[in-house]
Protein backbone atom coordinates (compact mmCIF):
# COMPACT_ATOMS: atom_id res chain seq x y z
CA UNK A 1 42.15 -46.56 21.58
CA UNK A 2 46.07 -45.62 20.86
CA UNK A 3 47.96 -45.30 24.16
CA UNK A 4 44.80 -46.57 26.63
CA UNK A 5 46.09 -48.77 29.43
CA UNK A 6 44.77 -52.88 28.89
CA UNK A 7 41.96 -53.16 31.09
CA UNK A 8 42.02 -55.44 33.72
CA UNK A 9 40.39 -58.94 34.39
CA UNK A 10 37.18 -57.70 35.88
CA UNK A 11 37.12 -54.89 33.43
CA UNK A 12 37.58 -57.43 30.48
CA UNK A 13 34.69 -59.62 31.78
CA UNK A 14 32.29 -57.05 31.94
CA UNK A 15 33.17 -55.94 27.99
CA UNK A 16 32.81 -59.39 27.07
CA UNK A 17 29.71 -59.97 29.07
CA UNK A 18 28.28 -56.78 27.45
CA UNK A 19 29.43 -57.47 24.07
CA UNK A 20 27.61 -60.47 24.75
CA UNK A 21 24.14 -59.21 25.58
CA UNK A 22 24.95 -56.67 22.94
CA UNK A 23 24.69 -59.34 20.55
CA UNK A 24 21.87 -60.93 21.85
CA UNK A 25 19.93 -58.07 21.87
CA UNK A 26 20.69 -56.44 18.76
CA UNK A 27 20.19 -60.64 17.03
CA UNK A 28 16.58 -60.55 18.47
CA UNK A 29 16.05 -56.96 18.21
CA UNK A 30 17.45 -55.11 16.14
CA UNK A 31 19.48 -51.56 17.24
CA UNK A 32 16.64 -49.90 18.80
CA UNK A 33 16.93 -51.86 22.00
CA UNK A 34 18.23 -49.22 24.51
CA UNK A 35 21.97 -49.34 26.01
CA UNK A 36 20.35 -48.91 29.70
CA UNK A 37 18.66 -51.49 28.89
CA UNK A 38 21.31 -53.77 27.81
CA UNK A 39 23.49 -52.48 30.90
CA UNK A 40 20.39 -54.07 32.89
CA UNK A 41 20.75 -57.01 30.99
CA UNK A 42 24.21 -57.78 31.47
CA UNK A 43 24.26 -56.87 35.17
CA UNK A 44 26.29 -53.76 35.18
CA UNK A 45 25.52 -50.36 35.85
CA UNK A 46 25.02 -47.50 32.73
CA UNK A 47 28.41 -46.09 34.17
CA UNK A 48 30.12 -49.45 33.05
CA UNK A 49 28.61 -49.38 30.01
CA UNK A 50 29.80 -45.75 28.50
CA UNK A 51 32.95 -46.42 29.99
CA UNK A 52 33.84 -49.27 27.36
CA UNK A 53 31.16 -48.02 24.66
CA UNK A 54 30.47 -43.93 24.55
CA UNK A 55 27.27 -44.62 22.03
CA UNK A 56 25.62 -47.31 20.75
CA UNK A 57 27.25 -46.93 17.54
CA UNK A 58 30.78 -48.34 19.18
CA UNK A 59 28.80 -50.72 20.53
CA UNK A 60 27.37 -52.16 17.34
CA UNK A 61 30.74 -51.90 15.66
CA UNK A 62 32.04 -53.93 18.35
CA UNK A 63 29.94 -56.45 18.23
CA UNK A 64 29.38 -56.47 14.33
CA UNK A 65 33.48 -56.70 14.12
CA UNK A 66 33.50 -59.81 16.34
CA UNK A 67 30.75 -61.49 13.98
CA UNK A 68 32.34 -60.49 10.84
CA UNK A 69 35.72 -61.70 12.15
CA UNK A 70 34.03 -65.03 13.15
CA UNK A 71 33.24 -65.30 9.67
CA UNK A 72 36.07 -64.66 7.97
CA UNK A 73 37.82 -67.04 10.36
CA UNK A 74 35.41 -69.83 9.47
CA UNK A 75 35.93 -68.85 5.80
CA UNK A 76 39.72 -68.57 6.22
CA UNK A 77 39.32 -72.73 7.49
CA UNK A 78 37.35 -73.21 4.18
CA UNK A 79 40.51 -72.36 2.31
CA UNK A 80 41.59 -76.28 1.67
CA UNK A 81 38.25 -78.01 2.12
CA UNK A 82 38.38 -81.16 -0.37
CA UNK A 83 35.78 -79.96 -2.20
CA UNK A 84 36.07 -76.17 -3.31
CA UNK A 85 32.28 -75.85 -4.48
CA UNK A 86 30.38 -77.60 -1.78
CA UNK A 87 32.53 -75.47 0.77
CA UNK A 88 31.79 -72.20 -0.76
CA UNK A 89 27.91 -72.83 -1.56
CA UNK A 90 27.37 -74.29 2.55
CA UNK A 91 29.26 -70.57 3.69
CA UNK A 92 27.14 -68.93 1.52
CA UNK A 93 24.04 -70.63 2.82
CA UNK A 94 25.40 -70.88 6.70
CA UNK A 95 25.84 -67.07 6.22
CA UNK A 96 22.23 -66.37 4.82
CA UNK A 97 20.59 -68.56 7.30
CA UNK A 98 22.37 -66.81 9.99
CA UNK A 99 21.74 -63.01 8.82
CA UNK A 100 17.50 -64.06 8.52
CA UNK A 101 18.11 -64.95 12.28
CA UNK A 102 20.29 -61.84 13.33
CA UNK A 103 18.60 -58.24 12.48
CA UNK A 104 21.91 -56.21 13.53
CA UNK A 105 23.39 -57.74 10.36
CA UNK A 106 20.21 -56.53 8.27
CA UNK A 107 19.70 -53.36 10.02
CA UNK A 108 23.66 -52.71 9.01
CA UNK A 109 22.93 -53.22 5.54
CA UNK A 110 20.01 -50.83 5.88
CA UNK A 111 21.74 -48.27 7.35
CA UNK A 112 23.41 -47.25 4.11
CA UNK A 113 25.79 -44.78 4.56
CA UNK A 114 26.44 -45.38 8.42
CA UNK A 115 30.52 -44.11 8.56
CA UNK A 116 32.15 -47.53 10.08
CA UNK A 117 35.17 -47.18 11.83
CA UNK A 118 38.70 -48.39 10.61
CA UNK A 119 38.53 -51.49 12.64
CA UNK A 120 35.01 -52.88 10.84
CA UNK A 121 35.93 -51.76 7.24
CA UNK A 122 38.95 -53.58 7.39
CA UNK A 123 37.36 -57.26 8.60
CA UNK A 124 34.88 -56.68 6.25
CA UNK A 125 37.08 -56.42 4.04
CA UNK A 126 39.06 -59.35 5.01
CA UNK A 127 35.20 -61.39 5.12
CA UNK A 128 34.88 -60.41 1.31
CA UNK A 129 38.59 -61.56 0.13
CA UNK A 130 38.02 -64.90 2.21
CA UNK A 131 34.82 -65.41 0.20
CA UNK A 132 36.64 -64.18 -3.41
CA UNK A 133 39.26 -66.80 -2.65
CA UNK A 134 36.70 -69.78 -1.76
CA UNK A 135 34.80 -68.50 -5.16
CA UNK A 136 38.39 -68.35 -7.55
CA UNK A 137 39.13 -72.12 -5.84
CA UNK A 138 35.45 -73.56 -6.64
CA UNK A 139 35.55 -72.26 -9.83
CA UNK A 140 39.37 -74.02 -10.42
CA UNK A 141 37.44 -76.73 -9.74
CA UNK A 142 34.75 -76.13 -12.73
CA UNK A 143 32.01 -76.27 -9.70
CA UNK A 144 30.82 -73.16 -9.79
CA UNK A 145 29.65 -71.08 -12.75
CA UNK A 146 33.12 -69.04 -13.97
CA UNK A 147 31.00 -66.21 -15.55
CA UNK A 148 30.40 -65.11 -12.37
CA UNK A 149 32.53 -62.37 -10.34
CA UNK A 150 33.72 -62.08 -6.65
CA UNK A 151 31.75 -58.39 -6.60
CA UNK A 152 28.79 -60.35 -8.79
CA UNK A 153 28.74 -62.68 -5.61
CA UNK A 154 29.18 -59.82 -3.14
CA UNK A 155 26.03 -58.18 -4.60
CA UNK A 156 24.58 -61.92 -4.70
CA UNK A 157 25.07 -62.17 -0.86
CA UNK A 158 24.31 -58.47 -0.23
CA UNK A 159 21.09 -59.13 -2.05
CA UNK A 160 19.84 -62.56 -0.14
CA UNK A 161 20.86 -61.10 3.57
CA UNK A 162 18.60 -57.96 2.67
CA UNK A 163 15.89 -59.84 0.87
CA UNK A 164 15.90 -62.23 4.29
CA UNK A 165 15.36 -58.98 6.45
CA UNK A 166 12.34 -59.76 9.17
CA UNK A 167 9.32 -57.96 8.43
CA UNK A 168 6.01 -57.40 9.82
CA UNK A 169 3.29 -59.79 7.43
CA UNK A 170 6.07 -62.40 7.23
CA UNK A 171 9.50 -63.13 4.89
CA UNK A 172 11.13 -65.39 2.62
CA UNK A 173 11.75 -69.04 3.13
CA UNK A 174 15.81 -68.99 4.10
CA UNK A 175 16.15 -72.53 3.07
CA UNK A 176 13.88 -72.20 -0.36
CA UNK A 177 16.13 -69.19 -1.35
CA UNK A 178 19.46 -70.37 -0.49
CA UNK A 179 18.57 -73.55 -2.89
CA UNK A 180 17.73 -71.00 -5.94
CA UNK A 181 20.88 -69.37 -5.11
CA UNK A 182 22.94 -73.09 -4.81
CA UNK A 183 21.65 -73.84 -7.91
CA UNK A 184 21.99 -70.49 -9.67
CA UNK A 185 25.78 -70.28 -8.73
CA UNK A 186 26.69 -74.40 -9.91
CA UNK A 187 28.87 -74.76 -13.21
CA UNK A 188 26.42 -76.19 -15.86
CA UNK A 189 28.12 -80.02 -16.77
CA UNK A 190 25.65 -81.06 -19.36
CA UNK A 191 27.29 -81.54 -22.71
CA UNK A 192 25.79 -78.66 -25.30
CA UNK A 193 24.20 -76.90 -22.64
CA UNK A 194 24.03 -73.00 -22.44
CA UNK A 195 22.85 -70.75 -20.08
CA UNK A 196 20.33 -68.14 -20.52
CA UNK A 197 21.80 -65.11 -22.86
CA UNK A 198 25.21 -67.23 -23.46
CA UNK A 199 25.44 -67.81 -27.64
């Protein structure tokens, strides 16, 4: 918040211990676990709570920003990786493997047309150029496919993190789909060979 004094040690641990359970409990729960509850959780009274997060909206965003800015960091460190296509395909399936564990980042894909705040839409943002650039370098490097766009592999990731969504009566194998996907995504090296619908 513009102008808001910085909060002081015990006030920062008790953010970072509720951003914490936050986490947690949205990862293993999804967003309908209540925020008294995850006050109780984290040792700190409801007061505490509202003081640092007015609705559990500003707490999701919270804790969704420091996710997606984990990832973008760990993408960001994929930048000079020695090879291009094996770095983009293992953050691709690192990321899928991660979202079937974690229902906050499936429920935020479900949410549709949930208003984020500035904050969130820009690391997101930042998340999707990190990927575009690992893509652009892989495909430099003739590993991956160069038919393929950075919003074609947007929709691609989109697509697997919602497909991995738990559900009652079971869900897709992670590891079977992220090897369709690997394979789906690799440059074709076979002399003569063509791809489905290329002439």
């Amino acid at each position: 918040m513009t102008g808001a004094r910085p909060l002081r040690a015990d006030g920062r641990r008790n953010r970072q211990r509720l951003l914490q359970t936050a986490a947690d409990a949205f990862a293993a729960e999804g967003l309908s676990v209540p925020l008294d509850e995850i006050a109780r959780r984290a040792g700190v009274g409801p007061g505490t709570l509202y003081r640092h997060f007015p609705d559990k909206g500003a707490l999701f965003e919270a804790v969704l920003h420091d996710r997606l800015q984990r990832l973008a960091d760990e993408a960001q460190a994929l930048r000079h990786a020695e090879d291009p296509g094996s770095a983009l395909l293992d953050f691709i399936g690192r990321l899928a493997a991660e979202a079937a564990l974690k229902r906050d980042l499936a429920d935020a894909l479900a949410s549709g047309g949930a208003e984020l705040n500035d904050a969130l839409t820009a690391t997101a943002a930042r998340l999707r150029g990190e990927i575009g650039r690992l893509l652009t370098r892989a495909q430099h490097a003739s590993a991956i496919r160069d038919d393929i766009t950075a919003a074609d592999l947007m929709a691609l990731i989109t697509g697997i993190i919602s497909a991995l969504r738990p559900r009652p009566g079971g869900q897709a194998d992670p590891q079977r789909t992220i090897a369709v996907i690997r394979d789906g995504l690799r440059a074709v090296r076979q002399s003569g060979q063509r791809r489905p619908g290329q002439p």
